[in-house]
N, C-alpha and C. Protein backbone atom coordinates (compact mmCIF):
# COMPACT_ATOMS: atom_id res chain seq x y z
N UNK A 1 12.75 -25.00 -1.20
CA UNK A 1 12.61 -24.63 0.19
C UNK A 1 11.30 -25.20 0.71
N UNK A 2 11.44 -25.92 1.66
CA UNK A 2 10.28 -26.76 2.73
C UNK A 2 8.89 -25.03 2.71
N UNK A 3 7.96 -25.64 3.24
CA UNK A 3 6.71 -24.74 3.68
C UNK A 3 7.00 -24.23 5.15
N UNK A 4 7.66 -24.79 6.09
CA UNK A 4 8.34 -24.21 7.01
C UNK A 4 8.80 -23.54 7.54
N UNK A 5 10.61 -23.59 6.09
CA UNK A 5 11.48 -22.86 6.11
C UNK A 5 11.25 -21.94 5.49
N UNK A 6 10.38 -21.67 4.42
CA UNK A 6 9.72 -20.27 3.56
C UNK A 6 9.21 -19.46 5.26
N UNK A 7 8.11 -20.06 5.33
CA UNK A 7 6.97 -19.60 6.98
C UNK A 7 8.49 -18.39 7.25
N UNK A 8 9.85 -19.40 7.84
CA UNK A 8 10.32 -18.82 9.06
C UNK A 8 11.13 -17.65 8.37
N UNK A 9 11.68 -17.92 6.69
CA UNK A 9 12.00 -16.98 6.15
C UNK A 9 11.47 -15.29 5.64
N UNK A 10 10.17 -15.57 6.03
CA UNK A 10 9.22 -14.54 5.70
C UNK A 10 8.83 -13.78 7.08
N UNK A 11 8.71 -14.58 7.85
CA UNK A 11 8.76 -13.95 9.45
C UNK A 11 10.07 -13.28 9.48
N UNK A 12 11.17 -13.64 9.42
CA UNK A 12 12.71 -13.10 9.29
C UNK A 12 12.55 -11.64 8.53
N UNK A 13 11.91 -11.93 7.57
CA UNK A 13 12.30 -10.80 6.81
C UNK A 13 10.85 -9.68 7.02
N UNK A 14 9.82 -9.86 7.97
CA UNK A 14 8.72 -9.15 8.49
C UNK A 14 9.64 -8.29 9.55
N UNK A 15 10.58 -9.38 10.49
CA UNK A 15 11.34 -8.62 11.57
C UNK A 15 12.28 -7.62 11.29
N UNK A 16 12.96 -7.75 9.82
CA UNK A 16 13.92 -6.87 9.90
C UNK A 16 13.27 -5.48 9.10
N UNK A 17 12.37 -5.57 8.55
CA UNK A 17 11.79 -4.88 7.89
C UNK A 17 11.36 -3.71 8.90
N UNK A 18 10.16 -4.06 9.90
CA UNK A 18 10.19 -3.73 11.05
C UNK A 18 10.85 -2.84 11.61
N UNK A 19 12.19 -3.44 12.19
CA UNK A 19 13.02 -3.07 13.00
C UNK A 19 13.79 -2.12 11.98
N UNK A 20 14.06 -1.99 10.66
CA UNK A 20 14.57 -0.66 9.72
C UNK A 20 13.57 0.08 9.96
N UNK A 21 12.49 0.03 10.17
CA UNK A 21 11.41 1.27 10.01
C UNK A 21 11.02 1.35 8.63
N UNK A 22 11.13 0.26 8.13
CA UNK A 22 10.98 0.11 6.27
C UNK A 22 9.67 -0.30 5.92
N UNK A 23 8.81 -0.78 6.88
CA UNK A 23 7.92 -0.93 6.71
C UNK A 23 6.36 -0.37 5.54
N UNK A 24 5.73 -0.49 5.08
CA UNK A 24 4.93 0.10 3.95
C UNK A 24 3.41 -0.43 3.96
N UNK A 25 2.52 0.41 3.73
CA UNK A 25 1.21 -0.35 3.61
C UNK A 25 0.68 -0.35 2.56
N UNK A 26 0.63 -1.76 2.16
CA UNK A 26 0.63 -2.12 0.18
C UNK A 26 -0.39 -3.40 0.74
N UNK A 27 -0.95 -2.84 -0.74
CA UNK A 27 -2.01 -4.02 -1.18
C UNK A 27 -1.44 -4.74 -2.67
N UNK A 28 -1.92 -6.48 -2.55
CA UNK A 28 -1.23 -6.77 -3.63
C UNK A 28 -2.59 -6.45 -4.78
N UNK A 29 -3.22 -5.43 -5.18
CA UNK A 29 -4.06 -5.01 -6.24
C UNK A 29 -3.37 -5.07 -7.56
N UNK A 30 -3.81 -4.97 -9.11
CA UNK A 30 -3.22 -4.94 -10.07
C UNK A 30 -3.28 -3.42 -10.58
N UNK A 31 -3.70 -2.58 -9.59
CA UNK A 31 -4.14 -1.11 -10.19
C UNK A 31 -2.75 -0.13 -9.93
N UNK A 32 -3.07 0.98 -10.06
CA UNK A 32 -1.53 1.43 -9.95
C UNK A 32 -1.48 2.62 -8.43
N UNK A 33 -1.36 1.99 -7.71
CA UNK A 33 -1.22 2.05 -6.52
C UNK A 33 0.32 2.95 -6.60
N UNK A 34 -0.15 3.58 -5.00
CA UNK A 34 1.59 4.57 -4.82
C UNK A 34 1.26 3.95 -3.26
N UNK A 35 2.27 3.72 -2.40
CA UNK A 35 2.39 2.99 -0.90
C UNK A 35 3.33 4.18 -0.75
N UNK A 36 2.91 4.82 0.51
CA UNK A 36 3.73 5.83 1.93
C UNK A 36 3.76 4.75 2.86
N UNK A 37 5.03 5.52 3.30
CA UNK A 37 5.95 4.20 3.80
C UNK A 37 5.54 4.40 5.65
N UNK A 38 5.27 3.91 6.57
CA UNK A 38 4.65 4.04 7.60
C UNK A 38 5.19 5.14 8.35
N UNK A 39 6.77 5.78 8.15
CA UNK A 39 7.73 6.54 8.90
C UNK A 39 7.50 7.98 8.46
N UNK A 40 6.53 8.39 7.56
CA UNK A 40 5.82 9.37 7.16
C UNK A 40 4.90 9.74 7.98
N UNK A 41 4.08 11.18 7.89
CA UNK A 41 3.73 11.53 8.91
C UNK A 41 2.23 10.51 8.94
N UNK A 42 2.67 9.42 10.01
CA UNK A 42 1.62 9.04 10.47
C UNK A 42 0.89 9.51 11.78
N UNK A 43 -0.03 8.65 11.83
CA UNK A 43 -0.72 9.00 12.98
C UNK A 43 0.27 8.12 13.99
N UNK A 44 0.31 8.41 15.98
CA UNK A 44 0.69 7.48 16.12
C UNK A 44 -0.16 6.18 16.30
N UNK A 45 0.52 4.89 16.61
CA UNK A 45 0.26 3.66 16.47
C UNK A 45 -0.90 3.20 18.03
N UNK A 46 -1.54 2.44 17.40
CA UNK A 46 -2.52 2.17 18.11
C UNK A 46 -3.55 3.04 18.88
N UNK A 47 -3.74 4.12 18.04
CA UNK A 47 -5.13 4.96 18.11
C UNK A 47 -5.79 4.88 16.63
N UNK A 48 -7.07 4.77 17.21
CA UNK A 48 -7.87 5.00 16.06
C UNK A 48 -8.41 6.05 15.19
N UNK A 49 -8.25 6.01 14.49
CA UNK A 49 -8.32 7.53 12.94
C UNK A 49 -9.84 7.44 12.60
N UNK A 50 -10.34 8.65 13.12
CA UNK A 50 -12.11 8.83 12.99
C UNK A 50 -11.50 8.94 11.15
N UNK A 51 -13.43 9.08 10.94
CA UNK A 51 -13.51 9.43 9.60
C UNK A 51 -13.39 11.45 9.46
N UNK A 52 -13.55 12.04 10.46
CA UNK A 52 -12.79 13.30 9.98
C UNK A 52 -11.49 13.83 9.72
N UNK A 53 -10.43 12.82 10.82
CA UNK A 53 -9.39 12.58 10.31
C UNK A 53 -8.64 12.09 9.17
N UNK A 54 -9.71 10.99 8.50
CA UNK A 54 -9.06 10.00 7.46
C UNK A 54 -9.43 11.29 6.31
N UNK A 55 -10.74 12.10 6.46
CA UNK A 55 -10.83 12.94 5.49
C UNK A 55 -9.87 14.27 5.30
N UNK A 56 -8.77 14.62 6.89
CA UNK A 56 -7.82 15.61 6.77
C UNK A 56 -6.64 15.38 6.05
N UNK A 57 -6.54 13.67 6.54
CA UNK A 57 -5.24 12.75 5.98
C UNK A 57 -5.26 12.79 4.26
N UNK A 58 -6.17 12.54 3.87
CA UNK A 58 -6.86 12.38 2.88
C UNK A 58 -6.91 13.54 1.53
N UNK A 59 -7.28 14.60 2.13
CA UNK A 59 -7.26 16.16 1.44
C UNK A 59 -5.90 16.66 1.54
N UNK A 60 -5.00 16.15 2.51
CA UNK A 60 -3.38 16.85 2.95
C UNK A 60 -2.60 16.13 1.56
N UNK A 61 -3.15 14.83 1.65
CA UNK A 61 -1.91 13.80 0.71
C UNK A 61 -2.52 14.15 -0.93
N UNK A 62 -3.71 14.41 -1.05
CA UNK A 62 -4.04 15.10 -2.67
C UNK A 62 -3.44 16.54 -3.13
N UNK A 63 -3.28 17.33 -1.64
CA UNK A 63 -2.31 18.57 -1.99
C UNK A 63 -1.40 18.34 -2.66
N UNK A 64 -0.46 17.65 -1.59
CA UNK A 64 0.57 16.84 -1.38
C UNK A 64 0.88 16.57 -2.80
N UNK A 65 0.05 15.61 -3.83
CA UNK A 65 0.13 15.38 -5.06
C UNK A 65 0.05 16.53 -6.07
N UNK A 66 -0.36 17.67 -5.80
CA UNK A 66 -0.09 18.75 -6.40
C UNK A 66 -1.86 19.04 -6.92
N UNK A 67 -2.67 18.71 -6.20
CA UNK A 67 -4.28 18.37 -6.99
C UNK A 67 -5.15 19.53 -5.88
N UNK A 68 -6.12 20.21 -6.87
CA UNK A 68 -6.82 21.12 -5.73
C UNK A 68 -7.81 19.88 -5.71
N UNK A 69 -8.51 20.39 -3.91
CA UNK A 69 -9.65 19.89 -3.45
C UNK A 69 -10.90 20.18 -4.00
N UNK A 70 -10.78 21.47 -4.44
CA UNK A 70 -12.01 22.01 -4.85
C UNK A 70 -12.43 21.75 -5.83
N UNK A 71 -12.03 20.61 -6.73
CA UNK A 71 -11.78 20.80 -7.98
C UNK A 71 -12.94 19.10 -8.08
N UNK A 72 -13.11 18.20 -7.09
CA UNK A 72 -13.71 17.20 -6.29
C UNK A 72 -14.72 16.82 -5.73
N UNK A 73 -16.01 16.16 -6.11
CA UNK A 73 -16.47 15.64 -4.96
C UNK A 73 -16.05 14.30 -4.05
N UNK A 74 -15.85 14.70 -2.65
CA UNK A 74 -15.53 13.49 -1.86
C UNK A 74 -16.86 12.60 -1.54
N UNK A 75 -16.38 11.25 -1.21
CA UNK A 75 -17.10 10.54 -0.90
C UNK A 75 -16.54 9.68 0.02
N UNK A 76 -17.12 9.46 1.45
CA UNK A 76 -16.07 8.18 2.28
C UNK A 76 -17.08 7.08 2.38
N UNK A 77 -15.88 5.70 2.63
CA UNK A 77 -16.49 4.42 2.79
C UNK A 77 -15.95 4.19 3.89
N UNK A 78 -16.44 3.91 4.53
CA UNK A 78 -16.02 2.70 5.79
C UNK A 78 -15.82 1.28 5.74
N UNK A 79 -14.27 0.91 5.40
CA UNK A 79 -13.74 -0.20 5.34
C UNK A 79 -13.75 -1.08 6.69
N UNK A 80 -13.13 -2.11 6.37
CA UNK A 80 -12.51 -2.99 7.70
C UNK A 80 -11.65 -2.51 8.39
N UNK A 81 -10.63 -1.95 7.90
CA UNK A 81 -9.60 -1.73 8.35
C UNK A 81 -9.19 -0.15 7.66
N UNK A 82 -9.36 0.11 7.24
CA UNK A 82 -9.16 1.70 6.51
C UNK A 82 -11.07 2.28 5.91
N UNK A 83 -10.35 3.79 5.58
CA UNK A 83 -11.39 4.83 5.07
C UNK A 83 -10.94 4.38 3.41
N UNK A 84 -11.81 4.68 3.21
CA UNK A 84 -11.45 5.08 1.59
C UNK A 84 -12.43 6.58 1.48
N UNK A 85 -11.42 7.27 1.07
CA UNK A 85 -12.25 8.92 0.30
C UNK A 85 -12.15 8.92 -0.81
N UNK A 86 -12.82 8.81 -1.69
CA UNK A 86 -12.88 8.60 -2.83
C UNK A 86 -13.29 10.39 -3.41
N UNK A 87 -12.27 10.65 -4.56
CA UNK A 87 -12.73 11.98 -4.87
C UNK A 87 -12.56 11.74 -6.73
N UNK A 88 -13.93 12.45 -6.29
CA UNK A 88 -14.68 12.24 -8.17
C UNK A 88 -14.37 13.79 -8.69
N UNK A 89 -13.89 13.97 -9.81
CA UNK A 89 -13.62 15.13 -10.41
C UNK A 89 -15.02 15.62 -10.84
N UNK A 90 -14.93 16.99 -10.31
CA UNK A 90 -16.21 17.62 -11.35
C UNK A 90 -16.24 17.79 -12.56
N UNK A 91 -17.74 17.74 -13.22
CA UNK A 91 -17.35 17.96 -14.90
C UNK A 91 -17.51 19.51 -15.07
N UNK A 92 -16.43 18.95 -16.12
CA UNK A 92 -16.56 18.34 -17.16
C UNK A 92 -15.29 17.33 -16.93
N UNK A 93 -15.18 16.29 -16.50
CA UNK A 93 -14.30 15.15 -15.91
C UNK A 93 -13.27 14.44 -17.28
N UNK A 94 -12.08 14.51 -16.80
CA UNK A 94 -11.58 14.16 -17.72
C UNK A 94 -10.70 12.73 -17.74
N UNK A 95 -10.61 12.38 -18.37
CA UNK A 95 -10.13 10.79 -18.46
C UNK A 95 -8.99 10.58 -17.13
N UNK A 96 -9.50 9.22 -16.30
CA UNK A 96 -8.69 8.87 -14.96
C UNK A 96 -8.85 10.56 -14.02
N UNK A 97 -9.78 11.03 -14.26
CA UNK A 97 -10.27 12.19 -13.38
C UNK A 97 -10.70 11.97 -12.17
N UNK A 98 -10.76 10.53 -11.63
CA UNK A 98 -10.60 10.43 -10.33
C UNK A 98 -10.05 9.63 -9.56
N UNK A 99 -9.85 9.25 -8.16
CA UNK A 99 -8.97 8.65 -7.58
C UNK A 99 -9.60 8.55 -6.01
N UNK A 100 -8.83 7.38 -5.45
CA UNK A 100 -8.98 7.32 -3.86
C UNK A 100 -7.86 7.13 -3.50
N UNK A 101 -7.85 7.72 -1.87
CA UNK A 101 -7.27 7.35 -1.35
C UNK A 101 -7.67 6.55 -0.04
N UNK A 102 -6.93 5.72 0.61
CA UNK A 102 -6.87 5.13 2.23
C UNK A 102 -6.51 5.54 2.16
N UNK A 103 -6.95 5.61 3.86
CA UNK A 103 -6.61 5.69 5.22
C UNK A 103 -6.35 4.75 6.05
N UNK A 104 -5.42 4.01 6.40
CA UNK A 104 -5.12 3.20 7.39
C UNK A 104 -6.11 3.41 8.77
N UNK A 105 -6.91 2.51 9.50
CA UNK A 105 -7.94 2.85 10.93
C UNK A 105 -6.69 2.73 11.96
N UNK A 106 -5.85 2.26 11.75
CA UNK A 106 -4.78 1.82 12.72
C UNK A 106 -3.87 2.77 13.10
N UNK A 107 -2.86 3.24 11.74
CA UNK A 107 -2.03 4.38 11.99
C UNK A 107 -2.49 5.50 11.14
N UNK A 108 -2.87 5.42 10.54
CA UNK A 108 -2.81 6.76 9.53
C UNK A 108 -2.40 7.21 8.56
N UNK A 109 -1.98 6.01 7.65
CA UNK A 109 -0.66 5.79 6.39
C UNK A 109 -2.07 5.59 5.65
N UNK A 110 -1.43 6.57 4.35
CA UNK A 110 -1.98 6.47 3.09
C UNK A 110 -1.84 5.88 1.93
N UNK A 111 -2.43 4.72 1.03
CA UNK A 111 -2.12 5.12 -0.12
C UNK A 111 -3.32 5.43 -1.31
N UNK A 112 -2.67 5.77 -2.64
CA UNK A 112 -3.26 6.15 -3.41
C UNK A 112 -3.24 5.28 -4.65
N UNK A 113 -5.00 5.42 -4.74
CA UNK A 113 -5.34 4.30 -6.28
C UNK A 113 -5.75 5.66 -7.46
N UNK A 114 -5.15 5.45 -8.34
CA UNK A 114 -5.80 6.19 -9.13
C UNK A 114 -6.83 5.48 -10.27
N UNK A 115 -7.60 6.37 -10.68
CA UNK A 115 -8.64 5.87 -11.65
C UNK A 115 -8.26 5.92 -12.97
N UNK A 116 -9.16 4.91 -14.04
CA UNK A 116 -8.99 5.15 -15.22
C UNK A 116 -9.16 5.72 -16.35
């Protein structure tokens, strides 16, 4: 397949993706990433997600995973384009005892990296 016809095949398949609402916000990282799919409770589209928000989004989706908060110290970064909250297990910390999550700045879609 030409460099072109890939281009127009990948646009094709951006549109239909799209238009299912199938859409996902993934990074190509080698870590073990979980992607929520944009049709989840996001924020809506084209407002911007303070950092107290990315930290509600943030503490909701670690419930969510079945994990107390309290159990954590948070920490946020200010990305380009997303928050990262990074939450460090208190010790006595136990192996992959911590994890981040994004925050999308755009909509509000999460995902989660866990640690090693």
């Amino acid at each position: 397949m030409s460099a072109p016809s890939l281009r127009i095949a990948r646009f094709s398949l951006s549109l239909a993706l799209a238009a299912s609402g199938l859409s996902a916000y993934t990074t190509g990282c080698a870590c073990s990433c979980r992607s929520v799919a944009s049709g989840e409770t996001a924020a809506p589209r084209n407002v911007d997600v303070t950092r107290d928000q990315a930290i509600q989004r943030a503490t909701d989706e670690l419930r969510a995973q079945g994990r107390d908060p309290a159990i954590y110290d948070t920490t946020v970064h200010d990305r380009a384009h997303e928050w990262e909250v990074a939450f460090d297990h208190k010790p006595p910390r136990p192996p992959g005892g911590s994890l981040s999550i994004f925050v999308s700045k755009r909509n509000g879609s999460t995902r989660t990296m866990l640690g090693e």
